[in-house]
C-alpha atoms as a PDB file:
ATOM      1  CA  UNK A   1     204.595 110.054 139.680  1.00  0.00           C
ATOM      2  CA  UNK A   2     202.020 110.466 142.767  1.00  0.00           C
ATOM      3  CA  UNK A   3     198.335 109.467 142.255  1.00  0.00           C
ATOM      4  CA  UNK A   4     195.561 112.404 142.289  1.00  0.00           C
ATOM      5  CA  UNK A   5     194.596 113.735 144.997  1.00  0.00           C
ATOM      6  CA  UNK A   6     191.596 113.416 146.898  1.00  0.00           C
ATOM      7  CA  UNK A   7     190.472 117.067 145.950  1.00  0.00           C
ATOM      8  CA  UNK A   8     191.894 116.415 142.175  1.00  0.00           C
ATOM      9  CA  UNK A   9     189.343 113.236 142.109  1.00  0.00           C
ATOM     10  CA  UNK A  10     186.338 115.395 143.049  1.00  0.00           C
ATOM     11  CA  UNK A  11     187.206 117.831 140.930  1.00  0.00           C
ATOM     12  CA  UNK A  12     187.707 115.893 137.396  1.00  0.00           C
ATOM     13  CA  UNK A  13     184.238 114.107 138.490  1.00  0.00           C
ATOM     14  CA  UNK A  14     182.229 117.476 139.413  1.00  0.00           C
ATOM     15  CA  UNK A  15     183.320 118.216 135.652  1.00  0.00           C
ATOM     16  CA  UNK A  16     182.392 115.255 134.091  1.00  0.00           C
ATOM     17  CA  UNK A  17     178.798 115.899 132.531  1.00  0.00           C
ATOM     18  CA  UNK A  18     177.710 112.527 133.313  1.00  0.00           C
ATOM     19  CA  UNK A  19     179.115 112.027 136.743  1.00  0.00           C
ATOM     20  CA  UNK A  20     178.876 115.723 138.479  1.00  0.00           C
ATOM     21  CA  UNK A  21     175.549 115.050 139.824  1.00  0.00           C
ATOM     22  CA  UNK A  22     176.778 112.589 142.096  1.00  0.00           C
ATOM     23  CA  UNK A  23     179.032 115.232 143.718  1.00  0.00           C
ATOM     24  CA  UNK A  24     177.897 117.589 146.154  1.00  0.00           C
ATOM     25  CA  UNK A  25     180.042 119.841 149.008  1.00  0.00           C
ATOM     26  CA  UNK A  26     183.232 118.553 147.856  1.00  0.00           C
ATOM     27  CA  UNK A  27     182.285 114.826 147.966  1.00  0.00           C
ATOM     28  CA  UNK A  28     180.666 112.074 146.197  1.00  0.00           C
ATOM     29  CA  UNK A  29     177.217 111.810 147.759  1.00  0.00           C
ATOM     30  CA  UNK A  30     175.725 109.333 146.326  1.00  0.00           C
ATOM     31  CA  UNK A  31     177.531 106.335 143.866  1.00  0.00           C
ATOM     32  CA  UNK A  32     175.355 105.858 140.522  1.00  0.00           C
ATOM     33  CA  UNK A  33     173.134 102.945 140.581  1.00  0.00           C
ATOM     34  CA  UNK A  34     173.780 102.254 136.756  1.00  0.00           C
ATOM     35  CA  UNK A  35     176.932  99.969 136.523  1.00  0.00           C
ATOM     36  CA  UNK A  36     178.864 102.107 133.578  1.00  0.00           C
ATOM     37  CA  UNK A  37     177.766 105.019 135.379  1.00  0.00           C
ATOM     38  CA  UNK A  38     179.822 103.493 138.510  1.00  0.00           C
ATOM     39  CA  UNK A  39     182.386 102.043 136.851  1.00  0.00           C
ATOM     40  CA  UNK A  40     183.115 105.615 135.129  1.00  0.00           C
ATOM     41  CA  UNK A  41     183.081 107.138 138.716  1.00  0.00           C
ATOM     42  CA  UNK A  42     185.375 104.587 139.865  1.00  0.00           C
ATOM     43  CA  UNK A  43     187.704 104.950 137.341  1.00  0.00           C
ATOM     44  CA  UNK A  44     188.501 108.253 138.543  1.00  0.00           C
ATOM     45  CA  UNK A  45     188.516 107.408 142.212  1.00  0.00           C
ATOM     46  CA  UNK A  46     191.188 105.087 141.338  1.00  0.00           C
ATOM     47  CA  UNK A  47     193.438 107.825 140.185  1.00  0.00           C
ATOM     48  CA  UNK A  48     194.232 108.523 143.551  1.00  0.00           C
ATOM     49  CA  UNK A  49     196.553 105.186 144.066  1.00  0.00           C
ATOM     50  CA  UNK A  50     199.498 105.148 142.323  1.00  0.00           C
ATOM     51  CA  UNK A  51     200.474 101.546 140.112  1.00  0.00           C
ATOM     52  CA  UNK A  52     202.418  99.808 141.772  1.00  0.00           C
ATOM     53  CA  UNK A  53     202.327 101.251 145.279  1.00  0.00           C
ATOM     54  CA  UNK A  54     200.967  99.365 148.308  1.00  0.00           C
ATOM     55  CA  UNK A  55     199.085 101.119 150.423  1.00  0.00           C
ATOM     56  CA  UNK A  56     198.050 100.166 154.739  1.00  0.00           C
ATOM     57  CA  UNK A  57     194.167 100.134 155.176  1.00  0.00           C
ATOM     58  CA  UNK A  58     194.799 102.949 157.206  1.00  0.00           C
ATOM     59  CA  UNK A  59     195.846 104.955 154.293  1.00  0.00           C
ATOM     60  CA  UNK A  60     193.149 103.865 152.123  1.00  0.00           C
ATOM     61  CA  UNK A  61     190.612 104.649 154.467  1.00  0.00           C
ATOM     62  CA  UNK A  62     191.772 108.197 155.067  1.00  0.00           C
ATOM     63  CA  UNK A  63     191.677 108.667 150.905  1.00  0.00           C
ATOM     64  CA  UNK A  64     188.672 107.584 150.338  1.00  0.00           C
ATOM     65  CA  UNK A  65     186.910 108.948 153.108  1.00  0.00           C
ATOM     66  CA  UNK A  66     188.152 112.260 152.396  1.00  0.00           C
ATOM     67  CA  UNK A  67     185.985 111.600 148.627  1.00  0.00           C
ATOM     68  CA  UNK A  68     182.995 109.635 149.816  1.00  0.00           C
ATOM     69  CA  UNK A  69     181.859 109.696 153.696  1.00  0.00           C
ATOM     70  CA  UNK A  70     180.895 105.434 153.490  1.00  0.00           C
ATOM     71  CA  UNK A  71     184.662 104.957 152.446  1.00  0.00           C
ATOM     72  CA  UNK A  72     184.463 101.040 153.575  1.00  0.00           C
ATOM     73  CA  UNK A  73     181.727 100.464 150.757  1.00  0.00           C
ATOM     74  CA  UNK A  74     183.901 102.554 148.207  1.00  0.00           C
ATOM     75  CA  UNK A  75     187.025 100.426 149.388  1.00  0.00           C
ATOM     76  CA  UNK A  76     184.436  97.732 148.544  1.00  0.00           C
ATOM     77  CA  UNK A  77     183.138  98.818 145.021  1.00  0.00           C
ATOM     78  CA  UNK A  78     187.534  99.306 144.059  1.00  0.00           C
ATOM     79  CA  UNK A  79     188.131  95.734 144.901  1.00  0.00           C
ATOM     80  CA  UNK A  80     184.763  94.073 143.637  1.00  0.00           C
ATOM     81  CA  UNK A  81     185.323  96.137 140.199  1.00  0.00           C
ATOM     82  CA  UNK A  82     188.895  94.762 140.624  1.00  0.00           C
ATOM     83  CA  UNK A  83     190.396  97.797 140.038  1.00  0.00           C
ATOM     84  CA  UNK A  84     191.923  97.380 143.543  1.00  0.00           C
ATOM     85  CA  UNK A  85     193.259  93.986 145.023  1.00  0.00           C
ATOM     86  CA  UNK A  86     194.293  93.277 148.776  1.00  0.00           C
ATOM     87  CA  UNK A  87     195.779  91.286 151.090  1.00  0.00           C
ATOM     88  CA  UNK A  88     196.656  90.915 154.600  1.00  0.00           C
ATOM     89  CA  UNK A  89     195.305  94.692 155.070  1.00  0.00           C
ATOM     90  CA  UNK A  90     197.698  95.881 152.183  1.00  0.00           C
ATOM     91  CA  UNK A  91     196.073  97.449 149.215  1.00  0.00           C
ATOM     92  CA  UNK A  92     196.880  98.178 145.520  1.00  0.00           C
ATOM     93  CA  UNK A  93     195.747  99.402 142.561  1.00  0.00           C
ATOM     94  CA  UNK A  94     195.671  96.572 139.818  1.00  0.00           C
ATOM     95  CA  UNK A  95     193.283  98.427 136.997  1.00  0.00           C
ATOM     96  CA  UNK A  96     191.655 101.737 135.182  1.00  0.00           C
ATOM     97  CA  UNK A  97     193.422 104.081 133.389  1.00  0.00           C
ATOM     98  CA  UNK A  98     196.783 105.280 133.954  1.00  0.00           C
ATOM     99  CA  UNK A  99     197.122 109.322 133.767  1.00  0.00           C
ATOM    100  CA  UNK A 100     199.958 110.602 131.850  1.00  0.00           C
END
């Protein structure tokens, strides 16, 4: 099973009631300042790692920026929210929800 794409993520957040006013021109443009808000956002920028893959920085960085222009600070937000753990410049997704 492959994770969502980057296009998939924007669209499942442009419509979520509660999170499509963070998205504009096919990207998030702004993260919510409210923490559930956030996490909720995160969650679904998430789906685009597969469990138990490892990903290269490099890799990362071209996912995320292609969902939110400051992709370091999103790389950031997936690791501090522990939804994403690293090491050595090798990434992988170690929480949120699991699509079916």
């Amino acid at each position: 099973m492959a994770g969502l794409s980057p296009a998939g993520v924007i669209n499942a957040l442009a419509h979520d009631v509660k999170l499509r006013g963070f998205v504009r021109n096919n990207m998030i443009e702004s993260m919510p300042s409210r923490r559930s808000r956030r996490i909720q956002l995160l969650n679904e920028v998430a789906q685009v790692f597969e469990p138990g893959i490892r990903y290269p920085e490099s890799e990362v960085n071209e996912l995320l920026g292609a969902i939110y222009p400051d992709y370091a600070s999103l790389r950031r937000y997936l690791v501090d929210e522990e939804l994403m753990a690293r090491a050595e410049g090798i990434y992988w997704r170690i929480g949120g929800p699991v699509a079916h």
